[in-house]
Each structure stands twice: as C-alpha cells, then as structure tokens.
N, C-alpha and C. Protein backbone atom coordinates (compact mmCIF):
# COMPACT_ATOMS: atom_id res chain seq x y z
N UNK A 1 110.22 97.28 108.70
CA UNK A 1 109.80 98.29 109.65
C UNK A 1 108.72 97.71 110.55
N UNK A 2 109.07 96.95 111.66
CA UNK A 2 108.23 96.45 112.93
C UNK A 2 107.40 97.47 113.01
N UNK A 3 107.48 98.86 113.18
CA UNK A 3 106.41 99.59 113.81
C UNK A 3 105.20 99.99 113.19
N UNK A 4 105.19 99.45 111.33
CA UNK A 4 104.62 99.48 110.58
C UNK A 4 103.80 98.44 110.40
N UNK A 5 104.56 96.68 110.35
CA UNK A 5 103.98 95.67 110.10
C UNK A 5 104.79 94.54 109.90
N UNK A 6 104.64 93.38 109.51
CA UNK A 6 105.23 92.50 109.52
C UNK A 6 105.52 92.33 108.11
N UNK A 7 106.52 92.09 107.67
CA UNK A 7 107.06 92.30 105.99
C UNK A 7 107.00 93.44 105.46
N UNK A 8 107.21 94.67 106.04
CA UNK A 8 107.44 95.80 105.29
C UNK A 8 108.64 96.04 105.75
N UNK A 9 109.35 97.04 104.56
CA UNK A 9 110.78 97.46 104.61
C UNK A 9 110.56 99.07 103.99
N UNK A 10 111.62 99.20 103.89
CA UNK A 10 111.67 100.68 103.70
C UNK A 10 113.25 100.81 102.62
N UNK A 11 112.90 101.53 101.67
CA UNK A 11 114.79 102.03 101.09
C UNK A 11 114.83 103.25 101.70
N UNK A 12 116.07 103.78 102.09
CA UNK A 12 116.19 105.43 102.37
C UNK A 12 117.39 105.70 101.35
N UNK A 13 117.54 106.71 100.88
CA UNK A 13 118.51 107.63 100.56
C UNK A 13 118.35 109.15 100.58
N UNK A 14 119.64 109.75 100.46
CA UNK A 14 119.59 111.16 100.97
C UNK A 14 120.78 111.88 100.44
N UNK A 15 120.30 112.99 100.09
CA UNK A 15 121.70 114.01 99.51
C UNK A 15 121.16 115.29 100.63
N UNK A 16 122.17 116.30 99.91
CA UNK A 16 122.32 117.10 101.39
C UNK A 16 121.19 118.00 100.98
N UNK A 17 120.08 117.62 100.48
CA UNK A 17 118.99 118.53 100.94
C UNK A 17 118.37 118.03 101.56
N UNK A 18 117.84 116.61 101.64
CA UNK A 18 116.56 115.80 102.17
C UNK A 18 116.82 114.36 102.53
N UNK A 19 116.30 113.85 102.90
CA UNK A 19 115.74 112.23 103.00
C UNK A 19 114.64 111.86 102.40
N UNK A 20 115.33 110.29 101.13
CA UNK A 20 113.83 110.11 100.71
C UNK A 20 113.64 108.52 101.59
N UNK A 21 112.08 108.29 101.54
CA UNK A 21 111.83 107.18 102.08
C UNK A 21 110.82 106.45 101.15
N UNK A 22 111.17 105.14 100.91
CA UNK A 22 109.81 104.62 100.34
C UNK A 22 109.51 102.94 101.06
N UNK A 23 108.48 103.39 101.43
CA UNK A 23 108.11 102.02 102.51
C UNK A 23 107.07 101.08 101.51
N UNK A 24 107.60 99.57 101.75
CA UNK A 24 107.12 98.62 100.95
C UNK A 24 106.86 97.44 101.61
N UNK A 25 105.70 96.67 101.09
CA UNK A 25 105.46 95.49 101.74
C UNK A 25 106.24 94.16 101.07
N UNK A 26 106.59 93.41 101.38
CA UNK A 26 107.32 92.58 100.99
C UNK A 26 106.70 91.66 99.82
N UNK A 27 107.33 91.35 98.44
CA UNK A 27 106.33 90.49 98.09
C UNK A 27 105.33 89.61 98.14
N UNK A 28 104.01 89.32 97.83
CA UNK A 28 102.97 88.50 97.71
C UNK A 28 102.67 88.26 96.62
N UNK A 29 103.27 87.02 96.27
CA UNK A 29 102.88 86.23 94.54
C UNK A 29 103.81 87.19 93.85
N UNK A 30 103.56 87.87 92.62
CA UNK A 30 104.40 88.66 92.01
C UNK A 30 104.29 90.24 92.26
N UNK A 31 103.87 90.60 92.77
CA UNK A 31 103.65 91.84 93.13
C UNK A 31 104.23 92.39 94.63
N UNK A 32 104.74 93.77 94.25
CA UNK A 32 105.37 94.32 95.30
C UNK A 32 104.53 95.07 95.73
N UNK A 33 104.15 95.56 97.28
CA UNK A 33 103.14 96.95 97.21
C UNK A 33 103.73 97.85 98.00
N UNK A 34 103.67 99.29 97.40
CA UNK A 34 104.20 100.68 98.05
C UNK A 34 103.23 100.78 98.72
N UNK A 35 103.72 100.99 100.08
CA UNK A 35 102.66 101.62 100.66
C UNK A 35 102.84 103.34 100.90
N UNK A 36 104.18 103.74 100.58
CA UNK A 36 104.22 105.37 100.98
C UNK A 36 105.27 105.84 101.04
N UNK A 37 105.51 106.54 99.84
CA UNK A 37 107.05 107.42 99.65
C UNK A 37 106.84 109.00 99.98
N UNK A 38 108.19 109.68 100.27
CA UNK A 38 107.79 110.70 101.03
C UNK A 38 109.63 111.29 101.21
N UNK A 39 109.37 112.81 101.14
CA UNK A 39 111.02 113.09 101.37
C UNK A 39 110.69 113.91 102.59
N UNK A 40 112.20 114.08 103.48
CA UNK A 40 111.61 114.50 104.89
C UNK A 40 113.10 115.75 105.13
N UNK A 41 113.25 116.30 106.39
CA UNK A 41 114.37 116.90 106.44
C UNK A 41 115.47 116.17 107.71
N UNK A 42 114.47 115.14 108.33
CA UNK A 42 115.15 114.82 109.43
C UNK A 42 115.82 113.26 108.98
N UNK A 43 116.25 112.67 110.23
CA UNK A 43 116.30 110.89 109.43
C UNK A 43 115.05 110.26 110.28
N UNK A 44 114.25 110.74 111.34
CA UNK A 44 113.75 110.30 112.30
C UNK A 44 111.93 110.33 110.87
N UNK A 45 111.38 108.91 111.30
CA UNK A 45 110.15 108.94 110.21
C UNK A 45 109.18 109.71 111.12
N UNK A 46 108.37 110.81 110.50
CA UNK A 46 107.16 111.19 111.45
C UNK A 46 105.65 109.91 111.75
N UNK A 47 105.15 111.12 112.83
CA UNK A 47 103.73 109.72 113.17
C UNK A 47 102.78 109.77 111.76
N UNK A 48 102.89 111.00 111.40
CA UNK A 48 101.93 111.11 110.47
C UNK A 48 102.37 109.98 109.30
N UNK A 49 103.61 109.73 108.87
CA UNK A 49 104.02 108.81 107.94
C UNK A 49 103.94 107.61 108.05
N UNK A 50 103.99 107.17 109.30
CA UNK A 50 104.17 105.70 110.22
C UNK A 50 102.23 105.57 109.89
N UNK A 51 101.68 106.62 110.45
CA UNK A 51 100.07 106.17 110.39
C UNK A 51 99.90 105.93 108.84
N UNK A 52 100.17 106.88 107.83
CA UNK A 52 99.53 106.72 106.53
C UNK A 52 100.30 105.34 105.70
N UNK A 53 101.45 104.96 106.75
CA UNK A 53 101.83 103.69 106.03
C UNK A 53 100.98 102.37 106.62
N UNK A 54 100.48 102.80 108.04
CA UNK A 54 99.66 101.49 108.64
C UNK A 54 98.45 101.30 107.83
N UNK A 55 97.78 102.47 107.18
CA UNK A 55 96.33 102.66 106.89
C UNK A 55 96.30 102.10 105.95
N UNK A 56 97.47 101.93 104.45
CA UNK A 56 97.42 101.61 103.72
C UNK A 56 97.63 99.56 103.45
N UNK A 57 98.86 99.69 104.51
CA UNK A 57 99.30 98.38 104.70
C UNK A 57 97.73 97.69 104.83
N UNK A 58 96.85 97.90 105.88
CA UNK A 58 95.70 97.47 106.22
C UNK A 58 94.70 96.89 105.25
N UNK A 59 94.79 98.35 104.33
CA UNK A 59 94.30 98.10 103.12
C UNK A 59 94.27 96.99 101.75
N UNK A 60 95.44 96.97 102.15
CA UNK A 60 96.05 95.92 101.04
C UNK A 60 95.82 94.67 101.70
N UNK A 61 95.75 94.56 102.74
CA UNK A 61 96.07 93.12 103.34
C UNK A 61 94.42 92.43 103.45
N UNK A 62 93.99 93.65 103.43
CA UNK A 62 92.32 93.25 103.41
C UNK A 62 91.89 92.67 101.64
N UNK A 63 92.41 93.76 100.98
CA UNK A 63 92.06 93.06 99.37
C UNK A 63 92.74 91.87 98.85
N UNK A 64 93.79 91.46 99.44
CA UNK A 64 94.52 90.30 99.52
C UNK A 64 93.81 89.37 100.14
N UNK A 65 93.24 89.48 101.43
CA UNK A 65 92.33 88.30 102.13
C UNK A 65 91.16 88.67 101.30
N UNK A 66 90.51 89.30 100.59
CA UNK A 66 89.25 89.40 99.79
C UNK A 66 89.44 88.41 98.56
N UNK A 67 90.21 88.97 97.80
CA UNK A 67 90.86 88.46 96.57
C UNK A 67 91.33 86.85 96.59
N UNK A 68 91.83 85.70 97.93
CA UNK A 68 92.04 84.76 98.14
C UNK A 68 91.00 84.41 98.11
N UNK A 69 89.95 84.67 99.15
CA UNK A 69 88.67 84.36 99.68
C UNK A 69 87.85 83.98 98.17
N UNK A 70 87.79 84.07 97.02
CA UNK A 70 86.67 84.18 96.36
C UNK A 70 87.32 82.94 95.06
C-alpha cells in the first residue's frame, strides 16, 4: 500500500456483510508488524484508516532506528 509506505501490504477478505482489512509492514529480521486491522462496509479504505496506519507505521520505524542505533 504506496499511500501508506514503503513495504506495507494489506490482506482483504469479505463475505456479504463486510470487508476485513489488515495492513502490515513487511518483514524486518523475524518479525512481522500490524499496523491496523479494521472491518469496513465499502471496498474503498477510509482517511481515517490510511492516517492511523501512517501513525503507527512511523512508530515502528522509529523504534527500529532506536533499537539498531544502540
């Protein structure tokens, strides 16, 4: 998901009530990181979801450059 970040992806699936989404950063070393699952009614992702996946991505990428750093 470009509009998220660079190495994140997303799975979707959906039955006929909802859409689920779970957006993930691509591995680093052995670890995978979620950044934000979420079921929706449309297929289109909202801003609010796109932001709380940037905020987190951010997050991680900072304790990752912390965590190298030392």
């Amino acid at each position: 998901m470009p509009s998220i970040g660079q190495g994140v992806w997303e799975l979707k699936e959906s039955d006929e009530r909802a859409w689920y989404r779970v957006v993930y950063l691509s591995r680093i070393g052995r670890r995978i990181y979620v950044l934000h699952c979420f079921e929706k009614e449309s297929c289109k992702t909202g801003k609010r979801d796109i932001e709380t996946a940037r905020s987190r991505l951010k997050r991680v990428l900072k304790r990752i450059h912390e965590e190298s750093s030392q």
